[in-house]
PDB file of N, CA and C in Angstrom:
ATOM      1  N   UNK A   1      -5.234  76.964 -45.247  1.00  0.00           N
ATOM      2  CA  UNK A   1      -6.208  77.236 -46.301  1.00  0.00           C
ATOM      3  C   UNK A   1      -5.675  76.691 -47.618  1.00  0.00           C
ATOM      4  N   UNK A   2      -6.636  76.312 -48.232  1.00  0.00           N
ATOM      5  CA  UNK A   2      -6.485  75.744 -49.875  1.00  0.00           C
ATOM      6  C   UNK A   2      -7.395  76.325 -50.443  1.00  0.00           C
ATOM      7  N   UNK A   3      -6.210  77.012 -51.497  1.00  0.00           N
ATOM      8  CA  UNK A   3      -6.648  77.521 -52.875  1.00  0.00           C
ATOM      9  C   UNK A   3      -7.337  76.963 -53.703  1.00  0.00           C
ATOM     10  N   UNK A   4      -7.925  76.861 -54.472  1.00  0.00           N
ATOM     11  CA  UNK A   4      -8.839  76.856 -55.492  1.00  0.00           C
ATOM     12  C   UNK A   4      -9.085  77.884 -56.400  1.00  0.00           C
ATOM     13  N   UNK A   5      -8.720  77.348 -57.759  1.00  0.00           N
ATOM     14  CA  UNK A   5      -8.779  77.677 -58.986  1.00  0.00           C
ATOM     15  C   UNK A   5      -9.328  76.648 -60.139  1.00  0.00           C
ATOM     16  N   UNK A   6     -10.930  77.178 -60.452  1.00  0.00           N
ATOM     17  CA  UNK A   6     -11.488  76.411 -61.374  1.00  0.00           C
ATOM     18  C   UNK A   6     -12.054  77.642 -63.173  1.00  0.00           C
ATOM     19  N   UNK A   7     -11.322  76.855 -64.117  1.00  0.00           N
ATOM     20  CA  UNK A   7     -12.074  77.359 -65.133  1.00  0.00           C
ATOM     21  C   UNK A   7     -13.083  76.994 -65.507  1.00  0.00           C
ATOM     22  N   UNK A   8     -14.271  78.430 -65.700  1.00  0.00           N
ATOM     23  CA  UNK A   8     -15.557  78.120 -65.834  1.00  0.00           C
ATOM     24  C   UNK A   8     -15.868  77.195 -67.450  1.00  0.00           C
ATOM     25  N   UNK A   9     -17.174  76.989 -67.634  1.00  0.00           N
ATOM     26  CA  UNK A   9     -17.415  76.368 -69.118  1.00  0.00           C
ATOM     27  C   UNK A   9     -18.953  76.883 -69.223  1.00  0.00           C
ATOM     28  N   UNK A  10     -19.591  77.523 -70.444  1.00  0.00           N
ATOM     29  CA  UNK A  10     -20.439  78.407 -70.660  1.00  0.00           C
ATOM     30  C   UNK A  10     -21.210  79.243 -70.002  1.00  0.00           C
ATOM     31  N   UNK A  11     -20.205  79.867 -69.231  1.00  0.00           N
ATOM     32  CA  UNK A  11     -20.798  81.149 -68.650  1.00  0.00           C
ATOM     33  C   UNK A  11     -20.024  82.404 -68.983  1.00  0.00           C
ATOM     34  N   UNK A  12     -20.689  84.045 -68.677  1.00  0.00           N
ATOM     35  CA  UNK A  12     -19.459  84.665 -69.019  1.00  0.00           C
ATOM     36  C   UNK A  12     -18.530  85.313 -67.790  1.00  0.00           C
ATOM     37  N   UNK A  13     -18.646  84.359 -66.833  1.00  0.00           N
ATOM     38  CA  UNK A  13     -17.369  84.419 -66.015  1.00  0.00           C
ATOM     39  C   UNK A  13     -16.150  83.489 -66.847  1.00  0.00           C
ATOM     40  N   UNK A  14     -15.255  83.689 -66.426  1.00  0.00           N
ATOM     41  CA  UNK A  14     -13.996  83.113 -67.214  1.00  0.00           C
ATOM     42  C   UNK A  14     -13.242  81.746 -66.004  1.00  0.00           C
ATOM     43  N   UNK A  15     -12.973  82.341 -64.739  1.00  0.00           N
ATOM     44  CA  UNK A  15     -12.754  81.373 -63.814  1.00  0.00           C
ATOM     45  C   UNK A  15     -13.646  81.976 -62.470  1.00  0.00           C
ATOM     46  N   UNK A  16     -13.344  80.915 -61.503  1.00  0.00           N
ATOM     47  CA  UNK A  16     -13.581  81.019 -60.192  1.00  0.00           C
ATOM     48  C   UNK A  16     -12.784  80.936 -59.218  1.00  0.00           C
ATOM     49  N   UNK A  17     -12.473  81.570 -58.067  1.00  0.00           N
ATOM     50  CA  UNK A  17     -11.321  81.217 -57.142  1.00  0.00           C
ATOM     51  C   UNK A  17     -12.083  81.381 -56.156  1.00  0.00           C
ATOM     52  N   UNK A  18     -11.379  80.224 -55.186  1.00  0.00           N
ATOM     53  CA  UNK A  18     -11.712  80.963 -53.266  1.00  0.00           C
ATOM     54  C   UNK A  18     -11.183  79.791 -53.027  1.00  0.00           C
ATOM     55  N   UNK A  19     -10.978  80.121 -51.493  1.00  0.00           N
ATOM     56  CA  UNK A  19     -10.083  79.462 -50.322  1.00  0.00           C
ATOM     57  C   UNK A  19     -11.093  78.248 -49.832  1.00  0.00           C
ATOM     58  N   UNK A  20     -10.474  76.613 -48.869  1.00  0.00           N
ATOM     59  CA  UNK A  20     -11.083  76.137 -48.740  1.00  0.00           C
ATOM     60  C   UNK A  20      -9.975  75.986 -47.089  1.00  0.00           C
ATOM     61  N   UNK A  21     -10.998  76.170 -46.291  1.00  0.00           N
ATOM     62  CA  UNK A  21      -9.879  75.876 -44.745  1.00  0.00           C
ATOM     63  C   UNK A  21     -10.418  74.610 -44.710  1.00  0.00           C
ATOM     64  N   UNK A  22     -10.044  73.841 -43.152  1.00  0.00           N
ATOM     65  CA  UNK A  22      -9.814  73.078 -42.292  1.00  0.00           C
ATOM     66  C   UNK A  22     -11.277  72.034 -42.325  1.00  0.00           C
ATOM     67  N   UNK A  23     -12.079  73.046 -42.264  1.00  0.00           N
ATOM     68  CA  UNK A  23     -13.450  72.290 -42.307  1.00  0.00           C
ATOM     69  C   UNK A  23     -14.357  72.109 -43.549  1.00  0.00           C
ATOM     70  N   UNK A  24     -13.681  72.517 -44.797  1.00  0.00           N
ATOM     71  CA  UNK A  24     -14.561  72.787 -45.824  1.00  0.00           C
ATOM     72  C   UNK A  24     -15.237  73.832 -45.933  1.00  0.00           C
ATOM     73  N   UNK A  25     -14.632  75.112 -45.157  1.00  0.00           N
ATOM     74  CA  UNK A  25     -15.618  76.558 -45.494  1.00  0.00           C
ATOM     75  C   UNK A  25     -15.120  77.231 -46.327  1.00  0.00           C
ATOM     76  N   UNK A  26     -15.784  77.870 -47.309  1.00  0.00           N
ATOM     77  CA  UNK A  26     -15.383  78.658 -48.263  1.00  0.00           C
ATOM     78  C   UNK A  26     -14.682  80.046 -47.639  1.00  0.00           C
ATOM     79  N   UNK A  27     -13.995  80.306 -48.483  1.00  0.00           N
ATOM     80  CA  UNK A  27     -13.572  81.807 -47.828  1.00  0.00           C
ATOM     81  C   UNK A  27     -13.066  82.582 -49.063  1.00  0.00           C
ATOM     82  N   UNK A  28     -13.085  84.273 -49.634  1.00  0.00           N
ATOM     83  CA  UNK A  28     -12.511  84.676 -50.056  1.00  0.00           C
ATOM     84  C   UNK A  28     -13.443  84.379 -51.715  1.00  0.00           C
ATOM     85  N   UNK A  29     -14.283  84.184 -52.067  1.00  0.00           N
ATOM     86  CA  UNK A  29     -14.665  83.271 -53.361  1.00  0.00           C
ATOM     87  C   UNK A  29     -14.456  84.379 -54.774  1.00  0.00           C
ATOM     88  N   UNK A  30     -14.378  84.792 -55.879  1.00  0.00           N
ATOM     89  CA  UNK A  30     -14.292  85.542 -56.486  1.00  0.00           C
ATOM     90  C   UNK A  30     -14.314  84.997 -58.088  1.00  0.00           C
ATOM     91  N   UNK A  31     -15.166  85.581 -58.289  1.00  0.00           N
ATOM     92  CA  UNK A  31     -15.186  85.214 -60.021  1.00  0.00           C
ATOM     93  C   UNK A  31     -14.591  86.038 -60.909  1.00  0.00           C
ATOM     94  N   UNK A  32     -13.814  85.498 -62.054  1.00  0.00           N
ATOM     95  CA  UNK A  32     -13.428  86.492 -63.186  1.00  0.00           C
ATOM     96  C   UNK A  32     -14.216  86.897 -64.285  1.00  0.00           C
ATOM     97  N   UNK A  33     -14.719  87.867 -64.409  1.00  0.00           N
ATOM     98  CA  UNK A  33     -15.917  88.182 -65.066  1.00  0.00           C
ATOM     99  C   UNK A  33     -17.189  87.719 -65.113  1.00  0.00           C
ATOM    100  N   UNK A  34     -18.067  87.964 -65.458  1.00  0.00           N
ATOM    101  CA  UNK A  34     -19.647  87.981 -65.570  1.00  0.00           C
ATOM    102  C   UNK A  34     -20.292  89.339 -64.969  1.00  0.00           C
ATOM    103  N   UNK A  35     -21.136  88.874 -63.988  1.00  0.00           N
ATOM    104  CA  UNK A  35     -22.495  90.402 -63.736  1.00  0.00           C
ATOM    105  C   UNK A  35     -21.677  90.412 -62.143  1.00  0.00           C
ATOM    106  N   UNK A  36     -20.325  91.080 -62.554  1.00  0.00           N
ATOM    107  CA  UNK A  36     -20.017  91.886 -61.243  1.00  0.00           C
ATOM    108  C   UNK A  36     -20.681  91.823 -59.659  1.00  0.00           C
ATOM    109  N   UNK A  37     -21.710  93.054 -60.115  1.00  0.00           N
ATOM    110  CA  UNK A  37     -22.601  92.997 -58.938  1.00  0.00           C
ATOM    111  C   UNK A  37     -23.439  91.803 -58.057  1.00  0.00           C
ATOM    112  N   UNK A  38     -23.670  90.895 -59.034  1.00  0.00           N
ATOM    113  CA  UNK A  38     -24.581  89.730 -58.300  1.00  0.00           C
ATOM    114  C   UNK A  38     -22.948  88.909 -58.015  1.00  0.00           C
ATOM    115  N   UNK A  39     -22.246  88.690 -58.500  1.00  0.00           N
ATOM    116  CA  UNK A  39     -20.867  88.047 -58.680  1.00  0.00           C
ATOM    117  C   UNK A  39     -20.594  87.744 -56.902  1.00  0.00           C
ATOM    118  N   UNK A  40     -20.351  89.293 -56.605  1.00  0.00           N
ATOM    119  CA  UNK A  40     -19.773  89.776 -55.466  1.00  0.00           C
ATOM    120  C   UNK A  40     -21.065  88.986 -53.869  1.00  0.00           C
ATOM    121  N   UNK A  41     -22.288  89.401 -54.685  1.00  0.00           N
ATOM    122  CA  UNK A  41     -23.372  89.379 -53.792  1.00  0.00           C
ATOM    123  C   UNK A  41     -23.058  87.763 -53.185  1.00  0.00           C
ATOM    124  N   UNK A  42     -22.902  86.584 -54.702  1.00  0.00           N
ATOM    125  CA  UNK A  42     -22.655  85.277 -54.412  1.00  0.00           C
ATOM    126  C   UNK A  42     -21.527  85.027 -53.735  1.00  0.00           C
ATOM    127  N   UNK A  43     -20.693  85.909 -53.460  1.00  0.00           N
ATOM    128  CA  UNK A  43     -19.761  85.717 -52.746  1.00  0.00           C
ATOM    129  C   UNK A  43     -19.342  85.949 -51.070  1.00  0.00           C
ATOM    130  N   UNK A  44     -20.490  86.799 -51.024  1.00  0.00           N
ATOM    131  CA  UNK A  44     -20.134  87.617 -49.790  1.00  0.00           C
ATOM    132  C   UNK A  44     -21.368  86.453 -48.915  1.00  0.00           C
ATOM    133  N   UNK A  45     -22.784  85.922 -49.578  1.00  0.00           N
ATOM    134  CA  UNK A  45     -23.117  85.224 -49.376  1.00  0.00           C
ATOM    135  C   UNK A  45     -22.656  83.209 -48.547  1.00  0.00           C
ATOM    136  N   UNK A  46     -21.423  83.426 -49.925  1.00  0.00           N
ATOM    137  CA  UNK A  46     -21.128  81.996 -49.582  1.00  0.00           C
ATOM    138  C   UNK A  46     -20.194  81.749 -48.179  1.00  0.00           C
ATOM    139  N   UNK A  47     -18.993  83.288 -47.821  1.00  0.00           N
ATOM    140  CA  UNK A  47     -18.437  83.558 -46.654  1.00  0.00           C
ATOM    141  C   UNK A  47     -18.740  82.359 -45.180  1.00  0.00           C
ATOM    142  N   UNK A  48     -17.861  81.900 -45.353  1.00  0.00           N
ATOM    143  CA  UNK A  48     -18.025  80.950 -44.047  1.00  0.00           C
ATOM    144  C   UNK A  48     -18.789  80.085 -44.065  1.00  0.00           C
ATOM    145  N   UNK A  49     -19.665  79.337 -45.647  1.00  0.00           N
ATOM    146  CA  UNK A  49     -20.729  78.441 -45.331  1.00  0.00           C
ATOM    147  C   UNK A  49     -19.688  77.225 -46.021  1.00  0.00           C
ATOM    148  N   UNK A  50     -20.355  76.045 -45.223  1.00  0.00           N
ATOM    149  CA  UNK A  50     -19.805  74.984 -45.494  1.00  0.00           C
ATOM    150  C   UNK A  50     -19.526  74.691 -47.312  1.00  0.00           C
ATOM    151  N   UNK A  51     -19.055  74.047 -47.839  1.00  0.00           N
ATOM    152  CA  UNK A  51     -18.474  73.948 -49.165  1.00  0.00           C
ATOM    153  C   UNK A  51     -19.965  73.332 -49.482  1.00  0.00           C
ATOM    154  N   UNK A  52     -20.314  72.459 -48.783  1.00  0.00           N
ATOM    155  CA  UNK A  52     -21.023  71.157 -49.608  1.00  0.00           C
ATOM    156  C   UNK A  52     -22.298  71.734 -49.617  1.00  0.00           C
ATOM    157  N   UNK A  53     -22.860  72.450 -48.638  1.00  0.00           N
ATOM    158  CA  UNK A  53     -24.247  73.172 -48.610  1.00  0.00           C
ATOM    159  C   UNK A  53     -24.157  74.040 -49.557  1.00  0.00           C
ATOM    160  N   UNK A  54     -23.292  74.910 -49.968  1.00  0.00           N
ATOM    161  CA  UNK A  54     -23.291  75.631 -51.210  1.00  0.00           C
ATOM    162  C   UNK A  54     -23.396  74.996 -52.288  1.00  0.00           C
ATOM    163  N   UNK A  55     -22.200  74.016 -52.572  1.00  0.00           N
ATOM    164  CA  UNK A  55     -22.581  73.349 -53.559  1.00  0.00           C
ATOM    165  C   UNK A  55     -24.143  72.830 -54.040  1.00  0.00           C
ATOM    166  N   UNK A  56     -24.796  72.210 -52.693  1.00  0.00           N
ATOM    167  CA  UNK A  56     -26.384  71.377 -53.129  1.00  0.00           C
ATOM    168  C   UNK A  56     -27.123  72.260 -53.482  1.00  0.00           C
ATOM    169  N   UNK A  57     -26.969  73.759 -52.508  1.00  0.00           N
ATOM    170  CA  UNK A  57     -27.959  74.511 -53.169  1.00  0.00           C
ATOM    171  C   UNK A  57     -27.831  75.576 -54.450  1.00  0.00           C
ATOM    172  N   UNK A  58     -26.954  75.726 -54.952  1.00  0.00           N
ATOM    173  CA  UNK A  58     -26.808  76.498 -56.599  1.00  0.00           C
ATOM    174  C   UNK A  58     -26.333  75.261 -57.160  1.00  0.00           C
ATOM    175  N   UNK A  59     -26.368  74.488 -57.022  1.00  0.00           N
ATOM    176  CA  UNK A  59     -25.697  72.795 -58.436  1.00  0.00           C
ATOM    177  C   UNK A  59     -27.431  73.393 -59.175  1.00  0.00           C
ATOM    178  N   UNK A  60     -27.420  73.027 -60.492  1.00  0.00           N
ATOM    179  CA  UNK A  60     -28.130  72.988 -61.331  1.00  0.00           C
ATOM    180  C   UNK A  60     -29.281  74.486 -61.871  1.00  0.00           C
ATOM    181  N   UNK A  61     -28.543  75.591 -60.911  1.00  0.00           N
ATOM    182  CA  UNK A  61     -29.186  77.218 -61.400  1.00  0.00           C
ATOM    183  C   UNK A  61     -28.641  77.389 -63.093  1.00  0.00           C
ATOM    184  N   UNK A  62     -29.454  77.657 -63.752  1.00  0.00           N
ATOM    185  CA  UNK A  62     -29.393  78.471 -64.767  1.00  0.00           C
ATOM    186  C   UNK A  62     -29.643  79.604 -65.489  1.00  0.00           C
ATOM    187  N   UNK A  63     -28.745  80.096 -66.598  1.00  0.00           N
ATOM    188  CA  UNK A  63     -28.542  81.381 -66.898  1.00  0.00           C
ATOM    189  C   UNK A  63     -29.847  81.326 -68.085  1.00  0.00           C
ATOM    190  N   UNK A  64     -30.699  81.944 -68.014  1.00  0.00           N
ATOM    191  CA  UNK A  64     -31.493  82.383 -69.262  1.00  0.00           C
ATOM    192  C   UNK A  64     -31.720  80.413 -69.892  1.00  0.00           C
ATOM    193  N   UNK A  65     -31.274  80.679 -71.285  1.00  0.00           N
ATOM    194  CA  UNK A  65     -31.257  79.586 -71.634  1.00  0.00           C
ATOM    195  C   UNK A  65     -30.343  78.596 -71.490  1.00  0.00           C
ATOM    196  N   UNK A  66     -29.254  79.145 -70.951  1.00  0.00           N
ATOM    197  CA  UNK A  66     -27.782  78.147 -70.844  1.00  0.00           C
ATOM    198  C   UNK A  66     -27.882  77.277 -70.155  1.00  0.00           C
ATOM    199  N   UNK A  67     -27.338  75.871 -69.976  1.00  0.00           N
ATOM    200  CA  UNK A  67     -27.820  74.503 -69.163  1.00  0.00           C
ATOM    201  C   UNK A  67     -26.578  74.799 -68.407  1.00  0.00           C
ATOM    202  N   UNK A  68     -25.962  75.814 -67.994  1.00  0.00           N
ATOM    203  CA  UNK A  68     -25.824  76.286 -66.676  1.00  0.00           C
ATOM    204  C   UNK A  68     -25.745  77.793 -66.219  1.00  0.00           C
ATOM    205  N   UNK A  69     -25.277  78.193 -65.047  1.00  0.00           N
ATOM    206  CA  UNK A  69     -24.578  79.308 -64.818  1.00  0.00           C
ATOM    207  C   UNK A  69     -23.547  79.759 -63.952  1.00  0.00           C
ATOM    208  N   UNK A  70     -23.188  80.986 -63.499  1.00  0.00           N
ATOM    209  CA  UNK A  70     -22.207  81.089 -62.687  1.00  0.00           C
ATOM    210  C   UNK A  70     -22.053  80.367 -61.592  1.00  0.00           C
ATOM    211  N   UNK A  71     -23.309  80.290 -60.851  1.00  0.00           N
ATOM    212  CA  UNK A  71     -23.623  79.266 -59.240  1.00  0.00           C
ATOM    213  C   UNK A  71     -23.616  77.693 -59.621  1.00  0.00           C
ATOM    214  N   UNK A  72     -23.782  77.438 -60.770  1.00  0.00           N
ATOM    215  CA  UNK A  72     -23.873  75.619 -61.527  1.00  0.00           C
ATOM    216  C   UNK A  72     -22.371  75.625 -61.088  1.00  0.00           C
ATOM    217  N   UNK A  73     -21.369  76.631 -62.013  1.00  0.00           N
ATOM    218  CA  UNK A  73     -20.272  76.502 -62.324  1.00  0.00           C
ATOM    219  C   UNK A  73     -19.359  76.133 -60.785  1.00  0.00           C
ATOM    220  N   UNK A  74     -20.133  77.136 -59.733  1.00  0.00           N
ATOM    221  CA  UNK A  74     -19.291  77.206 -58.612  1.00  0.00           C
ATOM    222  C   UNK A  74     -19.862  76.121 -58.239  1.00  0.00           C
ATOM    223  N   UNK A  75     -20.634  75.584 -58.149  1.00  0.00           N
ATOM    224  CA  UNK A  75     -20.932  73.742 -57.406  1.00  0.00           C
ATOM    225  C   UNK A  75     -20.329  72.801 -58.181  1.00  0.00           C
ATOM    226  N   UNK A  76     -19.012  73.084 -59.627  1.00  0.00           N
ATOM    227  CA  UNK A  76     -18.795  71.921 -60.275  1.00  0.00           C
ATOM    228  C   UNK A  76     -17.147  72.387 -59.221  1.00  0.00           C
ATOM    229  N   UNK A  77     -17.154  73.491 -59.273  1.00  0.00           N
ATOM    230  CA  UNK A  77     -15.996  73.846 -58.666  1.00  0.00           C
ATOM    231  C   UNK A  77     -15.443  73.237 -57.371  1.00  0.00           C
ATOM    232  N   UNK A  78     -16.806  73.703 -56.864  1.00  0.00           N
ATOM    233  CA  UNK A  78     -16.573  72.749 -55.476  1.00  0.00           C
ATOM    234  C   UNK A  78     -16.665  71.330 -55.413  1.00  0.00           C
ATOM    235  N   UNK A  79     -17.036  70.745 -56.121  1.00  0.00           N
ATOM    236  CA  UNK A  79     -17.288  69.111 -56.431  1.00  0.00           C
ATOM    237  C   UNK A  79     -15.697  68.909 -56.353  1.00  0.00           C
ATOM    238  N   UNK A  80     -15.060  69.835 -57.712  1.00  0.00           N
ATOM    239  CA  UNK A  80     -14.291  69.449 -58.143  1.00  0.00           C
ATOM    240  C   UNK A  80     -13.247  69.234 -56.744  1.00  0.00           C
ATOM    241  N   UNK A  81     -12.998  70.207 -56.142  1.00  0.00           N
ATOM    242  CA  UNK A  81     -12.222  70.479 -55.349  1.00  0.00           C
ATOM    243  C   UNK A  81     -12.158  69.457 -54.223  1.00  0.00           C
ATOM    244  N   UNK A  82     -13.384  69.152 -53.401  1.00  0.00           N
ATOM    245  CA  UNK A  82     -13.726  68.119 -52.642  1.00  0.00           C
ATOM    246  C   UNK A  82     -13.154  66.462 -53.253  1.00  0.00           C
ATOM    247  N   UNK A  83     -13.221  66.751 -54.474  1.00  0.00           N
ATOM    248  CA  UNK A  83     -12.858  65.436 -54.909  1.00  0.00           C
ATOM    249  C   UNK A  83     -11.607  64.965 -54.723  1.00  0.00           C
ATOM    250  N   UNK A  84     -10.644  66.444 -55.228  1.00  0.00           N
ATOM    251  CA  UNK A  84      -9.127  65.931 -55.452  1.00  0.00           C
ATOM    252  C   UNK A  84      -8.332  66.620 -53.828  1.00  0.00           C
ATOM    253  N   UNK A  85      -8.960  66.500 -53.139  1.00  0.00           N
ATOM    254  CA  UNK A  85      -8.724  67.187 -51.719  1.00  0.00           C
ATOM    255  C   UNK A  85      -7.767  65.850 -51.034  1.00  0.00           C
TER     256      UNK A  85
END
């Protein structure tokens, strides 16, 4: 498994972490601050789904007015990660 650690940029989570195994499945995902409850929900959600399908489907969700949000943030995360893999 590979770690992953990404700092967020205008949201009020602060970072993102979770595991990436063998095949690109997420595991373990966890945000540092924001709305807790949905936080957890996106997480328990993403459990075992491929990296890249997560990524396509929250890339471009937004918060209220912000030109992103927590789920934007976690598809730059995972970009990111896939990239330097």
């Amino acid at each position: 498994m590979r770690t992953v650690e990404y700092k967020t940029h205008g949201t009020c989570s602060k970072s993102i972490m979770f595991e990436l195994d063998d095949e690109n499945r997420i595991h373990n995902l966890r945000f540092n601050g924001g709305c807790h409850g949905n936080l957890q929900g996106i997480g328990r959600l993403c459990e075992g789904q491929k990296a890249e399908e997560v990524m396509e489907r929250v890339r471009g969700i937004r918060c209220g007015l912000k030109p992103t949000s927590c789920p934007d943030q976690l598809s730059k995360a995972i970009e990111e990660a896939i990239a330097n893999a």
